[in-house]
N, C-alpha and C. Protein backbone atom coordinates (compact mmCIF):
# COMPACT_ATOMS: atom_id res chain seq x y z
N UNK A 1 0.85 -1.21 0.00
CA UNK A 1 0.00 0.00 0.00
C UNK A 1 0.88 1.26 0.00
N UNK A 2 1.47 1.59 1.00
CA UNK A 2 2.55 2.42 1.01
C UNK A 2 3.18 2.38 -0.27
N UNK A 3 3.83 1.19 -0.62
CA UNK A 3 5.17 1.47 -1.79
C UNK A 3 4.08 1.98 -3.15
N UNK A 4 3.53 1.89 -2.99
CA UNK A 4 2.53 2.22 -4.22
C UNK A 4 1.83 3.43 -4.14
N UNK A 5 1.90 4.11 -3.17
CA UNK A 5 1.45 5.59 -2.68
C UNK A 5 2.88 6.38 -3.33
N UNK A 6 4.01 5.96 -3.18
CA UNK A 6 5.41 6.48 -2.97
C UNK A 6 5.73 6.37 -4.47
N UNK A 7 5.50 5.22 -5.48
CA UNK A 7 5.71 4.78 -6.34
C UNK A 7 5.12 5.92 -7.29
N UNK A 8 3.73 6.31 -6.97
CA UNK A 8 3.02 7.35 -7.57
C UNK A 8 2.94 8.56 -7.32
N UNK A 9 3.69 8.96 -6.67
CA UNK A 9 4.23 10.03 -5.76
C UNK A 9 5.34 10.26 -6.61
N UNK A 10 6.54 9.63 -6.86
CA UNK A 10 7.51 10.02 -7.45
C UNK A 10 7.49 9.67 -9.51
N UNK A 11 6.45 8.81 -10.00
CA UNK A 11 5.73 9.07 -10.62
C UNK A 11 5.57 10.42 -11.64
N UNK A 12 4.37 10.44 -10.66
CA UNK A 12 4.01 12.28 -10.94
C UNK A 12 5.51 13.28 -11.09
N UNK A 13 6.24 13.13 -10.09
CA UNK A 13 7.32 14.57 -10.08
C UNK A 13 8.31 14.11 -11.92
N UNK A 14 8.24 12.61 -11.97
CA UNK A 14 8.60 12.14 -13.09
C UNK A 14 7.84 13.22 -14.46
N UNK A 15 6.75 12.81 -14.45
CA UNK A 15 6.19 13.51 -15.56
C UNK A 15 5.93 14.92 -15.54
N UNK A 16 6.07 15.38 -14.25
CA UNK A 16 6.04 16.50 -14.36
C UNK A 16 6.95 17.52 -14.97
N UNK A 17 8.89 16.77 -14.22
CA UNK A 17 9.83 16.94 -14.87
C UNK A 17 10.09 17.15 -16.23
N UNK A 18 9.57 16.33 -16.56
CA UNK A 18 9.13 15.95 -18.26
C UNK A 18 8.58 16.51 -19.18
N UNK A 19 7.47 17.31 -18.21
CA UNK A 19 6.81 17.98 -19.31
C UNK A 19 7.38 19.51 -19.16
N UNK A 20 7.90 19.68 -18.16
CA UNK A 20 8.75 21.11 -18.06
C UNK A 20 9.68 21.39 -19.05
N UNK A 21 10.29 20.18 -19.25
CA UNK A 21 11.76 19.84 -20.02
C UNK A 21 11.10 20.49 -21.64
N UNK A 22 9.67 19.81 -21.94
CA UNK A 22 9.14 19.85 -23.14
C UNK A 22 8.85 21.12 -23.55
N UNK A 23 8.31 21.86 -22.54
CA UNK A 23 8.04 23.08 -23.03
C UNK A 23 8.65 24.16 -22.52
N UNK A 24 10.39 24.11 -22.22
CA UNK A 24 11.08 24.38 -22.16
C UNK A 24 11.43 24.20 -23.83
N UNK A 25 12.31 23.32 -24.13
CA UNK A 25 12.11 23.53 -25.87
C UNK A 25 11.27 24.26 -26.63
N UNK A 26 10.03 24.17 -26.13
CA UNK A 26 9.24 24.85 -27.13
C UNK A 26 9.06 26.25 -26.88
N UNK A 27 9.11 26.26 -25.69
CA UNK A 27 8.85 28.41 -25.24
C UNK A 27 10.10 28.63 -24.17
N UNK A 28 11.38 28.24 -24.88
CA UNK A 28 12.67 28.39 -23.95
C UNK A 28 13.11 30.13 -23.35
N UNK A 29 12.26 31.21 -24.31
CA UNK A 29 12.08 32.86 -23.74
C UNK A 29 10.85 32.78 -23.04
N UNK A 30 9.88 32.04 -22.87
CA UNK A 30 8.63 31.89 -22.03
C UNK A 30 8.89 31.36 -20.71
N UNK A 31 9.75 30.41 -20.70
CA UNK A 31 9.50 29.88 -19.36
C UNK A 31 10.69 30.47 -18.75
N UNK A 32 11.87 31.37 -19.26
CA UNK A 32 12.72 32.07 -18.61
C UNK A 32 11.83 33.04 -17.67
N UNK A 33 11.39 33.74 -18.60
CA UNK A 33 10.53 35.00 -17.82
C UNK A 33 9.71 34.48 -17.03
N UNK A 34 9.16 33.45 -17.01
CA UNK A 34 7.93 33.27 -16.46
C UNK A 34 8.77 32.88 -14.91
N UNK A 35 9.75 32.38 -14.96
CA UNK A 35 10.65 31.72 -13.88
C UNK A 35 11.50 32.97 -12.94
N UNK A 36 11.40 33.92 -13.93
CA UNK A 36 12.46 35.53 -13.09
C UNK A 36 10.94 35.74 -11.64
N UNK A 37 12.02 36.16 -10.68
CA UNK A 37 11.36 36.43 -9.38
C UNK A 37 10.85 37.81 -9.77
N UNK A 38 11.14 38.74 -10.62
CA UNK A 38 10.19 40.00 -10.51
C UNK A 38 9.49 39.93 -12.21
């Protein structure tokens, strides 16, 4: 039960990673700015 809570837990940060990476390529001046603290 647990390892499968954890499993999908790290999962998710997987694809999440992933899809950052993706649209990073695609809007690499978008997600700069969008990422600046002011």
């Amino acid at each position: 039960m647990l390892r499968s809570i954890v499993s999908s837990i790290e999962f998710e940060k997987f694809q999440r990673n992933w899809s950052e990476k993706n649209s990073m390529k695609r809007f690499p001046m978008g997600r700069v700015v969008g990422r600046e603290p002011f």
